[in-house]
C-alpha atoms as a PDB file:
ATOM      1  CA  UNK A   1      -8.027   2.609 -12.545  1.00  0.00           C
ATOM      2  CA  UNK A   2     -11.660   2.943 -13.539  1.00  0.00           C
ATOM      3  CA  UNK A   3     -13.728   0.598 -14.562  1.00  0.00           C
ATOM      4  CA  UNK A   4     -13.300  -1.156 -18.564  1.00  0.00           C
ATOM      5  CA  UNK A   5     -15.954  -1.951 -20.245  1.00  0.00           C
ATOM      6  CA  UNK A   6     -15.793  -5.790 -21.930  1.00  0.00           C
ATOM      7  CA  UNK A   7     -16.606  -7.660 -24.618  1.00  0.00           C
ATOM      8  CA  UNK A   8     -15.594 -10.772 -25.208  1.00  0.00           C
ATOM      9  CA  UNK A   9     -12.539 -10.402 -26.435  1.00  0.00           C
ATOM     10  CA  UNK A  10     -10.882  -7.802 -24.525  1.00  0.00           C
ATOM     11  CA  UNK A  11     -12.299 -10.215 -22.112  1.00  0.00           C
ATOM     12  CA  UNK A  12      -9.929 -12.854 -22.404  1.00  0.00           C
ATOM     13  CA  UNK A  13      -7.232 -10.426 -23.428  1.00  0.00           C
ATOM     14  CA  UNK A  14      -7.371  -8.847 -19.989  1.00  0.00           C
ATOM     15  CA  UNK A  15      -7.719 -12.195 -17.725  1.00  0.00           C
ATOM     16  CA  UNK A  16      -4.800 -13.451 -19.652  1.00  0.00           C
ATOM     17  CA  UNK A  17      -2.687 -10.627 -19.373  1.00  0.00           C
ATOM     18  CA  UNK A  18      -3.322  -9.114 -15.308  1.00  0.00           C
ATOM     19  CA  UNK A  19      -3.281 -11.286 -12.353  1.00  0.00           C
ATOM     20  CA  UNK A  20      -6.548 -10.281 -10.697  1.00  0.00           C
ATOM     21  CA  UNK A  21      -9.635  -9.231 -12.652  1.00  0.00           C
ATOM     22  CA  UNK A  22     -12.629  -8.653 -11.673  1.00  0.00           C
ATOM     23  CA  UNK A  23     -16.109  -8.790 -13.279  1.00  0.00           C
ATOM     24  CA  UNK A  24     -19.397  -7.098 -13.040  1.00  0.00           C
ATOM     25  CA  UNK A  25     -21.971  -9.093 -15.221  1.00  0.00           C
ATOM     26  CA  UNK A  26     -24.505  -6.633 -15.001  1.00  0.00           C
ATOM     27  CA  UNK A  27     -27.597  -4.245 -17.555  1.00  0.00           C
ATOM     28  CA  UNK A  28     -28.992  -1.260 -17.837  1.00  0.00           C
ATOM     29  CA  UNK A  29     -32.613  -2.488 -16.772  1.00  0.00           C
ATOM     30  CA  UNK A  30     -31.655  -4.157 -13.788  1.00  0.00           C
ATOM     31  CA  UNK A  31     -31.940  -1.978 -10.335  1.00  0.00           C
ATOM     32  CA  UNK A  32     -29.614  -3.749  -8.298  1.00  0.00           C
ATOM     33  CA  UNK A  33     -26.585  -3.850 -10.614  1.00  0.00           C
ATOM     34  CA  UNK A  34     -27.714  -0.114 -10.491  1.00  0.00           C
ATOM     35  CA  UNK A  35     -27.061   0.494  -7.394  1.00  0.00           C
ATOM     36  CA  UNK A  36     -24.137  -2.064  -7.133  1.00  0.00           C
ATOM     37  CA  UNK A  37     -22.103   0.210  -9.723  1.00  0.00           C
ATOM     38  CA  UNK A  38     -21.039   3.418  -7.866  1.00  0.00           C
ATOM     39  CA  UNK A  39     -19.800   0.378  -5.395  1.00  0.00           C
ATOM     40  CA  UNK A  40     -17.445  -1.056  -7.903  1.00  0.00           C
ATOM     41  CA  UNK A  41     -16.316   1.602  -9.516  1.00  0.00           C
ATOM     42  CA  UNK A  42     -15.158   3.040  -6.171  1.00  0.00           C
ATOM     43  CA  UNK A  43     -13.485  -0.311  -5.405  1.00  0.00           C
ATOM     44  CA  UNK A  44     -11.525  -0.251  -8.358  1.00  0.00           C
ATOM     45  CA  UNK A  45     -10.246   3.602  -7.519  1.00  0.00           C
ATOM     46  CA  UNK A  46      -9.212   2.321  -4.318  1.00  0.00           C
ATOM     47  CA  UNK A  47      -7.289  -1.089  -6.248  1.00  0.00           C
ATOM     48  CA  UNK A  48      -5.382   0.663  -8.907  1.00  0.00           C
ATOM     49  CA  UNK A  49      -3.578  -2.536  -9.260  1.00  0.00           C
ATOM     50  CA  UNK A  50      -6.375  -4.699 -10.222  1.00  0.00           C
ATOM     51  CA  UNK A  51      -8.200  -4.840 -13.359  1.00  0.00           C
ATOM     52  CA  UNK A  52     -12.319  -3.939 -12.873  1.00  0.00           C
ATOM     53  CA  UNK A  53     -14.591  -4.864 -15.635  1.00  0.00           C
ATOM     54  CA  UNK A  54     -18.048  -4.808 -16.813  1.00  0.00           C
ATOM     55  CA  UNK A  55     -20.298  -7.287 -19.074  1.00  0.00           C
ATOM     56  CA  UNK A  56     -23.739  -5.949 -20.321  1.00  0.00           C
ATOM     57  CA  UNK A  57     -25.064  -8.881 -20.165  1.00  0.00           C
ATOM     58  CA  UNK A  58     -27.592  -7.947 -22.899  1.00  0.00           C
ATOM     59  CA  UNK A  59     -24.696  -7.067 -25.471  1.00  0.00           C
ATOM     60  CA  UNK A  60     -22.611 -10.329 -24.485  1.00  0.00           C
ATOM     61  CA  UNK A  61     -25.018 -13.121 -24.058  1.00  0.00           C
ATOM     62  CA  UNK A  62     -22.450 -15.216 -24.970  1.00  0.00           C
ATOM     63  CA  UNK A  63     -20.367 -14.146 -22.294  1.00  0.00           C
ATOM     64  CA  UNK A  64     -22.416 -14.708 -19.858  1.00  0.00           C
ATOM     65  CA  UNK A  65     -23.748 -18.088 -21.065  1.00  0.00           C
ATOM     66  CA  UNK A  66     -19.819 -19.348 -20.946  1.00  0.00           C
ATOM     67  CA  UNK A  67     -19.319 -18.654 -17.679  1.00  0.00           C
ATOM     68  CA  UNK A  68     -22.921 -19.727 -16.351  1.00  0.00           C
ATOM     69  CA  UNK A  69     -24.494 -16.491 -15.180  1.00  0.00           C
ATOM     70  CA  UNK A  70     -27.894 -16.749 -14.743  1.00  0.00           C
ATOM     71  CA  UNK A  71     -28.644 -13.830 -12.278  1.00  0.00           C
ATOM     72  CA  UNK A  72     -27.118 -10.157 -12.151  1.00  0.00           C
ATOM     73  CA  UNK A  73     -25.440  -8.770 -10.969  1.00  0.00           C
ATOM     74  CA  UNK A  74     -22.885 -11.650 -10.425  1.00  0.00           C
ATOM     75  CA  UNK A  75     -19.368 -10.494  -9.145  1.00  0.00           C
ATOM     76  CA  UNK A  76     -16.540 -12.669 -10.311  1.00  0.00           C
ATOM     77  CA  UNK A  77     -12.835 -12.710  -9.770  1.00  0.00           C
ATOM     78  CA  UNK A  78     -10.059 -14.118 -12.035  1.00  0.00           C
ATOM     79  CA  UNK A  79      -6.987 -14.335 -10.393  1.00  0.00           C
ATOM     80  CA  UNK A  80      -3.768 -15.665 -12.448  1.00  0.00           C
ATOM     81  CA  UNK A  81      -6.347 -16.830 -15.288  1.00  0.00           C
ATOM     82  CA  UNK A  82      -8.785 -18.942 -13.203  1.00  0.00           C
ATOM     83  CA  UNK A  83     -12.060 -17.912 -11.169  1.00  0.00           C
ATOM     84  CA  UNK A  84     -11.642 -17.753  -7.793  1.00  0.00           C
ATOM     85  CA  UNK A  85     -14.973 -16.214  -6.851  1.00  0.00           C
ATOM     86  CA  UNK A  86     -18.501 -15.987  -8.655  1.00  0.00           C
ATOM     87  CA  UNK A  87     -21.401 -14.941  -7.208  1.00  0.00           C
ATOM     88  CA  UNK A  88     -24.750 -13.481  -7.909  1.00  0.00           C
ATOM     89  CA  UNK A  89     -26.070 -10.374  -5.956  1.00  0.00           C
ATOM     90  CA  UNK A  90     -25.430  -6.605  -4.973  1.00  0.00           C
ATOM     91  CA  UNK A  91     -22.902  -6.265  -2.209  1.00  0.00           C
ATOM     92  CA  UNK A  92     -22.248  -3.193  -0.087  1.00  0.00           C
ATOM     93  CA  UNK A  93     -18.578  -1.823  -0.058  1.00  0.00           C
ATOM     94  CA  UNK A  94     -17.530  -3.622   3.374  1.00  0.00           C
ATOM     95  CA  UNK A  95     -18.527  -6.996   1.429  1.00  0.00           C
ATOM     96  CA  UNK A  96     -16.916  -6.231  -1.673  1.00  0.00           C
ATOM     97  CA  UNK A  97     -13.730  -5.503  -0.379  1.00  0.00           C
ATOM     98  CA  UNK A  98     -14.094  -8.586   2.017  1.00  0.00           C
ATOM     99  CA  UNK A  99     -14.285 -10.899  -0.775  1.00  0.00           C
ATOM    100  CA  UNK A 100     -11.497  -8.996  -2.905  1.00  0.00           C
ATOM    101  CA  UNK A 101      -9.402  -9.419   0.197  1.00  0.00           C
ATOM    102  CA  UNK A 102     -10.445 -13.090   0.433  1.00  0.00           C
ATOM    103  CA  UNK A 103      -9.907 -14.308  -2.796  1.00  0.00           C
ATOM    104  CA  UNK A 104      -6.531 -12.108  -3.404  1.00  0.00           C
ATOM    105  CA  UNK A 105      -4.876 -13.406  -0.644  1.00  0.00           C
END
């Protein structure tokens, strides 16, 4: 499944209606979440099962302000409604799918 884009509704629609999501709070000016992109949106090709998101963080301030971000990108996973992983920083496909494996398990 490819990537969704989210606002905050279909926000909560999706972590309340899939057992894992996961979250790229990311914008258009920012280089890393850039280059972190291609990353995810591989990721979620290879997890068809899992939902993949992402939050312009410029478009949903509020958003972001809910669930604290205050860097971006910042990665987080929902699993069964509650995060189980937030973080702030690009990561390279090995790490990604380390921490999808970690907090999936």
């Amino acid at each position: 499944m490819a990537t969704q884009t989210f606002d905050k509704s279909s926000f909560e629609k999706a972590i309340s209606e899939n057992c894992v999501v996961l979250v790229d709070f990311w914008a258009t000016w920012c280089p890393p979440c850039r280059a972190f992109g291609p990353i995810y949106e591989k990721s979620s090709e290879e997890h068809p099962d899992f939902v993949y998101g992402k939050v312009d963080v410029d478009d949903n301030q509020d958003l972001a302000a809910q669930y604290s971000v205050q860097a971006i990108p910042t990665l987080m996973i929902v699993k069964d409604g509650k995060v189980v992983y937030k973080k702030a920083g690009a990561l390279n496909a090995e790490q990604l799918e380390a921490k999808i494996k970690e907090a999936t398990k």
